[in-house]
Every structure is written in structure tokens, then in C-alpha cells.
N, C-alpha and C. Protein backbone atom coordinates (compact mmCIF):
# COMPACT_ATOMS: atom_id res chain seq x y z
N UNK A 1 -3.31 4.18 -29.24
CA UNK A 1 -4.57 3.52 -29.02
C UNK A 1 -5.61 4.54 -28.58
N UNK A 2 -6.89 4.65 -28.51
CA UNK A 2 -7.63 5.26 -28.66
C UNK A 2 -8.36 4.59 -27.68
N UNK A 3 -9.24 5.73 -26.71
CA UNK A 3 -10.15 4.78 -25.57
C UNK A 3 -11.63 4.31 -26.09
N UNK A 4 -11.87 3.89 -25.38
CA UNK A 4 -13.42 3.00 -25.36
C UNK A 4 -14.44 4.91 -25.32
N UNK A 5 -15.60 4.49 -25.74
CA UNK A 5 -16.75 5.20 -25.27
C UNK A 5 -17.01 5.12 -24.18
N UNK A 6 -17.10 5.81 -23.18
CA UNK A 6 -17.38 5.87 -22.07
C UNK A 6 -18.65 6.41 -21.83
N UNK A 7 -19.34 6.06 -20.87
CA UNK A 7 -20.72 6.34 -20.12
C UNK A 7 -20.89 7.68 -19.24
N UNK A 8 -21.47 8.27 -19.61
CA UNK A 8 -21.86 9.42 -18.58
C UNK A 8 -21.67 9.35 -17.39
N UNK A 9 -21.13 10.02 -16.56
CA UNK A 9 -21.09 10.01 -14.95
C UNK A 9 -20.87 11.82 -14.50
N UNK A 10 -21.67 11.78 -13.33
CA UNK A 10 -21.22 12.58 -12.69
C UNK A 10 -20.49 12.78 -11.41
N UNK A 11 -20.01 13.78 -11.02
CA UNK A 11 -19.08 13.80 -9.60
C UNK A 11 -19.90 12.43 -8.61
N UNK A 12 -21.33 12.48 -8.32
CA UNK A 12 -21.29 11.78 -7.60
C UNK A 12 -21.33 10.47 -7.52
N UNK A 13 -21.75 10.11 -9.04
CA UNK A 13 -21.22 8.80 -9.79
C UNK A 13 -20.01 8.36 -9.42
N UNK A 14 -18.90 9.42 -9.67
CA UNK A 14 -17.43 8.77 -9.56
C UNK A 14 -17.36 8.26 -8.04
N UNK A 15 -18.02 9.34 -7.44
CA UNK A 15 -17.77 9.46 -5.80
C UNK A 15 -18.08 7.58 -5.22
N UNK A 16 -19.63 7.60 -5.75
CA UNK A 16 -20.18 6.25 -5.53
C UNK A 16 -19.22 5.11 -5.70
N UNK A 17 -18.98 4.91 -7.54
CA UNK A 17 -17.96 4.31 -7.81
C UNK A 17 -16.50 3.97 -6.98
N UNK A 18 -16.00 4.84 -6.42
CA UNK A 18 -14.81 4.76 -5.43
C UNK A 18 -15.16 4.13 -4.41
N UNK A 19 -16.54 4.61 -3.69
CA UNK A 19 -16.27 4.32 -2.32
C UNK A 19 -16.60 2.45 -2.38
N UNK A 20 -17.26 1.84 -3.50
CA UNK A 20 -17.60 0.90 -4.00
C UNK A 20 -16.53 0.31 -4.27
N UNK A 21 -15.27 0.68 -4.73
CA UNK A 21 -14.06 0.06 -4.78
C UNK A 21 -13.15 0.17 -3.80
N UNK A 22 -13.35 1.00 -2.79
CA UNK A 22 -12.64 1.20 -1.75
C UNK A 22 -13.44 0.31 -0.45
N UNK A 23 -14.27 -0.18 -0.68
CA UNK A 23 -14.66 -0.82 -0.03
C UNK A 23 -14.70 -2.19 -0.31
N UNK A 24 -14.52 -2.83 -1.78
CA UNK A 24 -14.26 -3.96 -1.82
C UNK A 24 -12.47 -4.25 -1.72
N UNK A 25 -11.67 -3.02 -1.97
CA UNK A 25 -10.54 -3.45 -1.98
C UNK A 25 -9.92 -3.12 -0.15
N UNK A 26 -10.94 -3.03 0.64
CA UNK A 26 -10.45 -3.65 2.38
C UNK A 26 -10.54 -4.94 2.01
N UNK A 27 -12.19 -5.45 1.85
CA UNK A 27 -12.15 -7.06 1.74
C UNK A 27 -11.04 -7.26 0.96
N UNK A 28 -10.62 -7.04 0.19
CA UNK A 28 -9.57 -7.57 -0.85
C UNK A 28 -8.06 -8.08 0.14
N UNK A 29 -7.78 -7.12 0.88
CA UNK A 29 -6.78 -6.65 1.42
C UNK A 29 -6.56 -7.75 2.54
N UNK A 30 -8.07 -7.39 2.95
CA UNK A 30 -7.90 -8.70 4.44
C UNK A 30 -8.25 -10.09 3.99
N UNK A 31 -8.36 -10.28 3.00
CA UNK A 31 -7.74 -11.41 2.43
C UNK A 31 -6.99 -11.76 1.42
N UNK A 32 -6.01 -11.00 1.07
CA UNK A 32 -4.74 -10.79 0.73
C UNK A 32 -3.36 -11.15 2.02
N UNK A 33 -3.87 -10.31 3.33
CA UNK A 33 -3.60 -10.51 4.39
C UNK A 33 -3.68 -11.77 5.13
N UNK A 34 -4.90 -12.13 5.00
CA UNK A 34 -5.28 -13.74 5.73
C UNK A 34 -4.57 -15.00 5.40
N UNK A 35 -4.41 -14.21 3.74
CA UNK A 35 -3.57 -15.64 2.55
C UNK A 35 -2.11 -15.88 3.21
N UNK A 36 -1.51 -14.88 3.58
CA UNK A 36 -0.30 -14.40 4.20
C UNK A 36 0.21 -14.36 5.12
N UNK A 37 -0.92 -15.05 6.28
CA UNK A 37 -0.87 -14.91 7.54
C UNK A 37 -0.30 -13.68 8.25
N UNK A 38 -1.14 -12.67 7.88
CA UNK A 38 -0.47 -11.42 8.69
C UNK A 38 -1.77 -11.14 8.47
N UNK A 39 -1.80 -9.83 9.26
CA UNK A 39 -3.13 -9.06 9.37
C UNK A 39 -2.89 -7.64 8.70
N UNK A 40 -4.39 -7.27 8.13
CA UNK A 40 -4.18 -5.80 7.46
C UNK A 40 -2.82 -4.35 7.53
N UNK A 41 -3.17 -4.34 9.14
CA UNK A 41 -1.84 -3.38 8.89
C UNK A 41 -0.79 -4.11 8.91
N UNK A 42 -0.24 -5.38 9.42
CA UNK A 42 0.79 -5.73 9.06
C UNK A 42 1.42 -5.89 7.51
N UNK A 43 0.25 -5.82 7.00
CA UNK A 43 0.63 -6.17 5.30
C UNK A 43 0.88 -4.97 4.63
N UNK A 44 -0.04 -3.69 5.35
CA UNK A 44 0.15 -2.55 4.73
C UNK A 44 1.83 -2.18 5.21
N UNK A 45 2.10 -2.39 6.44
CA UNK A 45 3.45 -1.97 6.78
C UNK A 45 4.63 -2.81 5.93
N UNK A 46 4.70 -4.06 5.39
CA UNK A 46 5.20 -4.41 4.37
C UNK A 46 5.54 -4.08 3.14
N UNK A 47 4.13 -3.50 2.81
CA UNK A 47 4.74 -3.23 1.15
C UNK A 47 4.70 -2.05 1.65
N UNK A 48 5.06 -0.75 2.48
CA UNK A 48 5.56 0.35 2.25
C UNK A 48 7.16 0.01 2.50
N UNK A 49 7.55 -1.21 2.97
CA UNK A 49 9.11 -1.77 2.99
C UNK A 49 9.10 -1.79 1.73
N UNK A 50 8.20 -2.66 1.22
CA UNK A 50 8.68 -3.12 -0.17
C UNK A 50 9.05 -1.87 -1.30
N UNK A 51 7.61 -0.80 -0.63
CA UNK A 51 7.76 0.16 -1.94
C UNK A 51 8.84 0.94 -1.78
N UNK A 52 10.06 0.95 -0.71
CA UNK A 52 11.22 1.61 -0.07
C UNK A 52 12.51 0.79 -1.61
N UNK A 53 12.27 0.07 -1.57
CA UNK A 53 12.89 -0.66 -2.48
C UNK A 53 14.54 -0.69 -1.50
N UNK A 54 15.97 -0.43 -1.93
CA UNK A 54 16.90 -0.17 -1.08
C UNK A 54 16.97 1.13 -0.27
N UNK A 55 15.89 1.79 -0.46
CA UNK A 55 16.10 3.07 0.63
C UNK A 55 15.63 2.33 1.66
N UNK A 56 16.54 3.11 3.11
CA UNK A 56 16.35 2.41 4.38
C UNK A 56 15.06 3.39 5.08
N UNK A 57 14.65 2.44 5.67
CA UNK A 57 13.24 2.32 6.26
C UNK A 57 13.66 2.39 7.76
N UNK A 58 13.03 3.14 8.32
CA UNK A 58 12.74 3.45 10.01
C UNK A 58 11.57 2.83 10.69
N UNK A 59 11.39 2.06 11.38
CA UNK A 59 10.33 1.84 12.09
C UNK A 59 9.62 3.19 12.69
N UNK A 60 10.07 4.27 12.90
CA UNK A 60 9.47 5.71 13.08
C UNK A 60 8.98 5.81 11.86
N UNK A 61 9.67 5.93 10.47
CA UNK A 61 8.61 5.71 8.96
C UNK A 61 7.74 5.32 8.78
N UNK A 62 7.98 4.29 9.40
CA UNK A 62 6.77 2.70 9.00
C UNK A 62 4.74 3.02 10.12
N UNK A 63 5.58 3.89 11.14
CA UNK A 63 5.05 4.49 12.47
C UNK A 63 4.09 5.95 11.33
N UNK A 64 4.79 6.17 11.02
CA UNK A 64 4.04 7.61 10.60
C UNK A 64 3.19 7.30 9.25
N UNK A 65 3.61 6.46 8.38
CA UNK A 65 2.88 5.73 7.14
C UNK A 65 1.53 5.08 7.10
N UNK A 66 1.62 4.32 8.36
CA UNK A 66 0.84 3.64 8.52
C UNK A 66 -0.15 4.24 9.94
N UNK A 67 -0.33 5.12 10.14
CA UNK A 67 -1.00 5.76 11.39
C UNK A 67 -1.23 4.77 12.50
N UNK A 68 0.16 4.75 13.12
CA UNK A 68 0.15 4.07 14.08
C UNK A 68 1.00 4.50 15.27
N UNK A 69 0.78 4.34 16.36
CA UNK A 69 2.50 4.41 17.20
C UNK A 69 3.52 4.21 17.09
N UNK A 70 5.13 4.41 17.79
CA UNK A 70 5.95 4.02 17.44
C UNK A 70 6.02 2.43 18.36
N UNK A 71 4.82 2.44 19.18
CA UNK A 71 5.21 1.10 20.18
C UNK A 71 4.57 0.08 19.46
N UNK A 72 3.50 0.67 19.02
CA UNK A 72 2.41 -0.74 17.89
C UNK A 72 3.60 -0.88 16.56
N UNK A 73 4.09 -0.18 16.11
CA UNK A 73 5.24 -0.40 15.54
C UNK A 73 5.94 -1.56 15.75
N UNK A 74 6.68 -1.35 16.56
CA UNK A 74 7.50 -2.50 17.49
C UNK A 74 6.70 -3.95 17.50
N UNK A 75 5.57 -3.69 17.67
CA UNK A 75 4.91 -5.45 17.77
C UNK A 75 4.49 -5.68 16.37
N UNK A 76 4.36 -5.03 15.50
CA UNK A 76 4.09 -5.01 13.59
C UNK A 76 5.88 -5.73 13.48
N UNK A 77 6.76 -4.92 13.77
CA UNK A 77 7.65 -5.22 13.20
C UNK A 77 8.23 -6.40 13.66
N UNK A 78 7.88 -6.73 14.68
CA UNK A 78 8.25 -8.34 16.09
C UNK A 78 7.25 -9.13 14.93
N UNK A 79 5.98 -9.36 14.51
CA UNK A 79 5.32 -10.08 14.26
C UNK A 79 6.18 -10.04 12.45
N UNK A 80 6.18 -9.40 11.98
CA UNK A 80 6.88 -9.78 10.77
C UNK A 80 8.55 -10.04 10.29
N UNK A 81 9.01 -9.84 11.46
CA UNK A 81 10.49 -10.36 12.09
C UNK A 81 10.06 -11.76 12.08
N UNK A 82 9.37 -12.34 12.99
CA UNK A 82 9.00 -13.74 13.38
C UNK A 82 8.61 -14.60 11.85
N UNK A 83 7.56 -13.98 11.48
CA UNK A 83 7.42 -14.77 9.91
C UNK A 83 8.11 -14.64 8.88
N UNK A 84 9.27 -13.79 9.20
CA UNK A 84 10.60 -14.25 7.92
C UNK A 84 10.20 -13.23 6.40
N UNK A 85 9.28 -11.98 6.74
CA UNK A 85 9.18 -11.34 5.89
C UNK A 85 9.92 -9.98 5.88
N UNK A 86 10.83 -9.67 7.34
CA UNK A 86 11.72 -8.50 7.00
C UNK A 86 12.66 -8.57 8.19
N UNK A 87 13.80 -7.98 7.58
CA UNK A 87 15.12 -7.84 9.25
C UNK A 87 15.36 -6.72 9.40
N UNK A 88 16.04 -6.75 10.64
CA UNK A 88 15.99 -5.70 11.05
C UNK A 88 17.52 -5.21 11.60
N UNK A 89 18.10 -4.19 11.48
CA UNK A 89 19.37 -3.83 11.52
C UNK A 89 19.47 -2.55 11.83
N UNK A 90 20.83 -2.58 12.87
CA UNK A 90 20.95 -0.69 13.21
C UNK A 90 21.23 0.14 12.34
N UNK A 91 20.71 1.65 12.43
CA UNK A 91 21.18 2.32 11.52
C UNK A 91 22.32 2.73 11.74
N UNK A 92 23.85 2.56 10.52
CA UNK A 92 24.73 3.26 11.40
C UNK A 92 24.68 4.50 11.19
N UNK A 93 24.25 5.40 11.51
CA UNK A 93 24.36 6.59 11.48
C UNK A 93 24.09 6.93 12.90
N UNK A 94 22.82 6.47 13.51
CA UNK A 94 22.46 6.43 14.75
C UNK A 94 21.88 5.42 15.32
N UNK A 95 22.62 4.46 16.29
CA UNK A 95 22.52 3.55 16.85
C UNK A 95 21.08 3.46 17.39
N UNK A 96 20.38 4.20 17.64
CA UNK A 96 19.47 3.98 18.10
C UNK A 96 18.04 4.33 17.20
N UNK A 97 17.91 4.02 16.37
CA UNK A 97 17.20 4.10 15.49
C UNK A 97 17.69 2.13 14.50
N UNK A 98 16.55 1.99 14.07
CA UNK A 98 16.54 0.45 13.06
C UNK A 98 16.19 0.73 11.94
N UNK A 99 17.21 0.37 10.70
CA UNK A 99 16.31 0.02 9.44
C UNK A 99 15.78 -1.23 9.39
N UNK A 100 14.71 -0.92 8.15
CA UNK A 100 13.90 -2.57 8.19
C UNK A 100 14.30 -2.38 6.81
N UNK A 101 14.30 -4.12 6.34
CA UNK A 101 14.46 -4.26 4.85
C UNK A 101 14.13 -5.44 5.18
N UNK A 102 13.00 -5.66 3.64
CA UNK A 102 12.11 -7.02 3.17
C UNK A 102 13.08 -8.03 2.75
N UNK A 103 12.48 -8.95 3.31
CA UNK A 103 13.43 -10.08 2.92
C UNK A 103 12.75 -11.08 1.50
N UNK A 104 13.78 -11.07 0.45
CA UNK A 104 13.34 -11.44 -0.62
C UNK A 104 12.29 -12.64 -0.87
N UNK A 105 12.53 -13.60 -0.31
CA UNK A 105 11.38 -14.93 -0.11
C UNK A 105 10.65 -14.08 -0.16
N UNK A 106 9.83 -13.49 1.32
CA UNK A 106 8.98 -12.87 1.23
C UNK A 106 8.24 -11.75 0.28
N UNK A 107 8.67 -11.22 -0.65
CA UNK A 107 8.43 -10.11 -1.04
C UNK A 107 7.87 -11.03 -2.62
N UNK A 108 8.67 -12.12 -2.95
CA UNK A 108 8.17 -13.30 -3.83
C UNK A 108 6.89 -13.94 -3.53
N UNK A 109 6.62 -13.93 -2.03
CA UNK A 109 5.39 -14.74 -1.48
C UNK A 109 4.03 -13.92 -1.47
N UNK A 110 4.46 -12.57 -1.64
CA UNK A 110 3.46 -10.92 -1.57
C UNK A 110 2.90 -11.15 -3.39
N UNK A 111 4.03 -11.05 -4.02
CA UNK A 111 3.72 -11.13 -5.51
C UNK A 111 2.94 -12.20 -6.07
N UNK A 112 3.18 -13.50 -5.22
CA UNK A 112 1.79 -14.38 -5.80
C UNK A 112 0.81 -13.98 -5.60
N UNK A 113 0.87 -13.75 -4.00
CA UNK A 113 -0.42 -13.26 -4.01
C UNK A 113 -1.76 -11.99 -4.75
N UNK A 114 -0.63 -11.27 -5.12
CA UNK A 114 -1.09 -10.29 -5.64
C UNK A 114 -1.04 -9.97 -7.37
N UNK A 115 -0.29 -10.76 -7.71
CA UNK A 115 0.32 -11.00 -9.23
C UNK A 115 -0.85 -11.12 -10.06
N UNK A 116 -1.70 -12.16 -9.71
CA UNK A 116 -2.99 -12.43 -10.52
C UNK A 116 -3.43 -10.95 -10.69
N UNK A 117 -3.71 -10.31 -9.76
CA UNK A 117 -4.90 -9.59 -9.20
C UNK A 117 -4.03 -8.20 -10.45
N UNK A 118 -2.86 -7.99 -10.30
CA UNK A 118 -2.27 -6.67 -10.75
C UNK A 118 -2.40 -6.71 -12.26
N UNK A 119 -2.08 -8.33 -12.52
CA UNK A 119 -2.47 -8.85 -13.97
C UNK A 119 -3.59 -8.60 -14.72
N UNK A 120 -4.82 -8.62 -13.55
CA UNK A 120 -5.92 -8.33 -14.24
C UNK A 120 -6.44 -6.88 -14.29
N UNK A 121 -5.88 -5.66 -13.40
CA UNK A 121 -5.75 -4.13 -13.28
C UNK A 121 -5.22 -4.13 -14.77
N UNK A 122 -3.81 -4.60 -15.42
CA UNK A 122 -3.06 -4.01 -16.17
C UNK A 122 -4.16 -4.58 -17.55
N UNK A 123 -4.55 -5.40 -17.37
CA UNK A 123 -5.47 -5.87 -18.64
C UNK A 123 -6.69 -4.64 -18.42
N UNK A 124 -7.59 -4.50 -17.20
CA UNK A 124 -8.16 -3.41 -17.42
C UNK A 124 -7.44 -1.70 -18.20
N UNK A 125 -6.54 -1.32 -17.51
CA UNK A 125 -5.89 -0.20 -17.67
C UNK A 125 -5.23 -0.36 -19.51
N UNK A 126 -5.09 -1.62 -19.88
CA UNK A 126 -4.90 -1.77 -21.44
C UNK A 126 -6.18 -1.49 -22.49
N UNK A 127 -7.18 -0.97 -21.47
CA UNK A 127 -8.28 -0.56 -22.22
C UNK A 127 -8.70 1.04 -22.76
N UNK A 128 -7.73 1.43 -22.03
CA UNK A 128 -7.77 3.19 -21.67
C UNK A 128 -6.34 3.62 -22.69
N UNK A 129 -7.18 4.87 -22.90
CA UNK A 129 -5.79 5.73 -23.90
C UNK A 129 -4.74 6.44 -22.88
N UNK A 130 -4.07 6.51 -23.59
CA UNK A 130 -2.71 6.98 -22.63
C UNK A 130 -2.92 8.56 -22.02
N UNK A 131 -4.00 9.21 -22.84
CA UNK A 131 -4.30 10.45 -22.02
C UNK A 131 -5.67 10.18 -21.06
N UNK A 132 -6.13 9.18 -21.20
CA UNK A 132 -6.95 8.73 -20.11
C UNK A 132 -6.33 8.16 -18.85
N UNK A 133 -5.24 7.29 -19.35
CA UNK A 133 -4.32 6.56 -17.98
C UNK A 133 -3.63 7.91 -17.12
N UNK A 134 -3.19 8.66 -18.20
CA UNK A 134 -2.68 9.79 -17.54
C UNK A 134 -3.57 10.80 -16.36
N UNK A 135 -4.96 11.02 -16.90
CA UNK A 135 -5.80 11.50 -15.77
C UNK A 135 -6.00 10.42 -14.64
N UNK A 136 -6.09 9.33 -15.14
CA UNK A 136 -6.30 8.45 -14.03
C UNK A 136 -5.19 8.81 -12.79
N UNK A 137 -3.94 8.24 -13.45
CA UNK A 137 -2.54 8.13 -12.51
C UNK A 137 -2.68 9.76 -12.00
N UNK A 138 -3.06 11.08 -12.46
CA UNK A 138 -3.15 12.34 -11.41
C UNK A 138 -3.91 11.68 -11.07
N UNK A 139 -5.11 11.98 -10.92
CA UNK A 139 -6.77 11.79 -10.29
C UNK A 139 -5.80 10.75 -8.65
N UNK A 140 -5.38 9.64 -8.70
CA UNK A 140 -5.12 8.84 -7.88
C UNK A 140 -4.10 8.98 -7.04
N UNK A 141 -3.00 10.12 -7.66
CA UNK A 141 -2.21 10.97 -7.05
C UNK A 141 -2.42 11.74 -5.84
N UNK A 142 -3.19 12.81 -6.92
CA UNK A 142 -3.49 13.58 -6.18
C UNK A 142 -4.99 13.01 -4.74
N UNK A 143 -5.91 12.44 -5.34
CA UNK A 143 -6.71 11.63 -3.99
C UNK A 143 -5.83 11.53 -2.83
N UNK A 144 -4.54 10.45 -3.19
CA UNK A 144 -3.54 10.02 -2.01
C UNK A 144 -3.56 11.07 -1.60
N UNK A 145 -2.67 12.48 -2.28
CA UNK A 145 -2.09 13.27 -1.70
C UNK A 145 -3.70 14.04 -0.59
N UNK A 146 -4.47 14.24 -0.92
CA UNK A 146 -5.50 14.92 -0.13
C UNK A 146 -5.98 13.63 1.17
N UNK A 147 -5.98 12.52 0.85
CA UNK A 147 -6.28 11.79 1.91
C UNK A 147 -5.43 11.64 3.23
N UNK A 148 -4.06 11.45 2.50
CA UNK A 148 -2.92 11.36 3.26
C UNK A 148 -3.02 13.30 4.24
N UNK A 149 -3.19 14.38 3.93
CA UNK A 149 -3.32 14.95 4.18
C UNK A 149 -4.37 15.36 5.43
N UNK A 150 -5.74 14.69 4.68
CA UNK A 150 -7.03 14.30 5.47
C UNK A 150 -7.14 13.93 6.99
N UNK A 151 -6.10 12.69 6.68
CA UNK A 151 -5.77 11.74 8.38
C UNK A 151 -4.39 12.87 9.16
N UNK A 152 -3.62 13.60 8.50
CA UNK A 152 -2.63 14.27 9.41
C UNK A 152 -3.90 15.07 10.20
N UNK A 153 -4.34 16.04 9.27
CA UNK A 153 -5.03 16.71 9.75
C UNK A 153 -6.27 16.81 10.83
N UNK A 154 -7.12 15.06 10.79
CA UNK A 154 -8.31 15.09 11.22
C UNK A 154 -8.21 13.92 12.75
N UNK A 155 -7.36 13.30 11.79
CA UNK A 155 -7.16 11.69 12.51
C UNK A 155 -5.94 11.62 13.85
N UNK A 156 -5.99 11.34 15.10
CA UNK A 156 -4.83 11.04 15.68
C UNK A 156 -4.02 9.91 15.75
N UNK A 157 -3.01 9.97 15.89
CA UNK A 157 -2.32 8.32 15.76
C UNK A 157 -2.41 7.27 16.79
């Protein structure tokens, strides 16, 4: 497939463009969140369970992922213990450490919510050539990787 004509932009075009989508996709989020009865970071600390798939998850993980404490941790993970969206179990390796793993209901109840929404990304992204998706998927890579970088570096927990 072959892409669309695209419109002129420059760096600060794109720049604009992002922060324009990065700013509607908080609103997005906190009500994604609201639908769900959990709150923003609680939802973000979820689907990095989710995106764990069977690799085991540390609440120290979940702590460093989500730029938070390991004690605000503890009340993220109490509050989504309570609503039946993840359990929690020792690691045996070291007793004193917990894995978390999503509990399936829940992870079904994430996908409605979000199912529409990914449905209509993949219909956008069916518009783009595969060496366009391909710059995209770096371009969004690599962003993470410099942002994620950004907050070690700038931000305290």
C-alpha cells in the first residue's frame, strides 16, 4: 500500500501537533480512568501489569515505572487489590518482595474501555505505508526512550 500525500510540516509543526495530542490524550486517560473507577496513575500502574503479560511484576517495578514511591505504591496497589483488578502474591525467590498479576475480568473490563478507541488508531494507522508506520513506531520509540530518560534525569520521585 502506498501512503496518502501528506502536508508540509515542520519540526515545530510536529512539536505543536504532539503536544496537542498529548494533551488531549491526559483528558483521554482521566476519563478512561473515571470510566473504571480508578484514578490516572492507578490505571497507568495497571496496564504496565498488563503490558508484563506473565512476567512477574514487583511493586518496586510498578514504583520506578510509574514515578512514584515505593509507599504510594502500596496504596495504588491496596486500591486496585480492593477493586478486583490485580493480586498479589510472594515472590518465591524472596519473601519479601510481591509479585502483582492482573486479574483477567479486569484486564477484559480495560479492553472495553479502550477497544473502541485502539479500533479507531488502527483504522487511522491503515492509512499509512508500512515505511511510514515504520518511522512512526521509531519516532515513538525512541520519544519514550528520551522522555523516560528526561524524568530519571530531571524529575524526583
Amino acid at each position: 500500500m502506498e501512503g496518502k500525500p501528506r502536508p508540509t510540516a515542520s519540526a515545530s509543526d510536529a512539536l505543536s501537533a504532539m503536544d496537542d495530542l498529548i494533551a488531549t490524550s491526559i483528558v483521554g486517560q482521566q476519563e478512561f480512568a473515571r470510566n473504571l473507577g480508578l484514578s490516572v496513575t492507578d490505571l497507568i500502574c495497571f496496564t504496565y501489569v498488563l503490558e508484563a503479560g506473565n512476567a512477574p511484576v514487583t511493586a518496586g517495578d510498578l514504583a520506578e515505572r510509574a514515578h512514584v514511591t515505593t509507599g504510594a505504591v502500596t496504596g495504588i496497589l491496596n486500591r486496585l487489590e480492593r477493586g478486583g483488578f490485580v493480586t498479589r502474591q510472594p515472590d518465591p525467590a524472596d519473601r519479601r518482595r510481591v509479585r502483582v498479576a492482573a486479574v483477567p475480568a479486569a484486564a477484559e473490563r480495560v479492553q472495553t474501555v479502550y477497544g473502541p478507541y485502539y479500533a479507531r488508531l488502527a483504522k487511522l494507522l491503515a492509512e499509512y505505508a508500512p515505511d511510514e508506520i515504520a518511522v512512526l513506531a521509531d519516532w515513538f520509540t525512541r520519544a519514550s526512550t528520551l522522555a523516560r530518560a528526561y524524568l530519571e534525569d530531571s524529575c524526583e520521585s
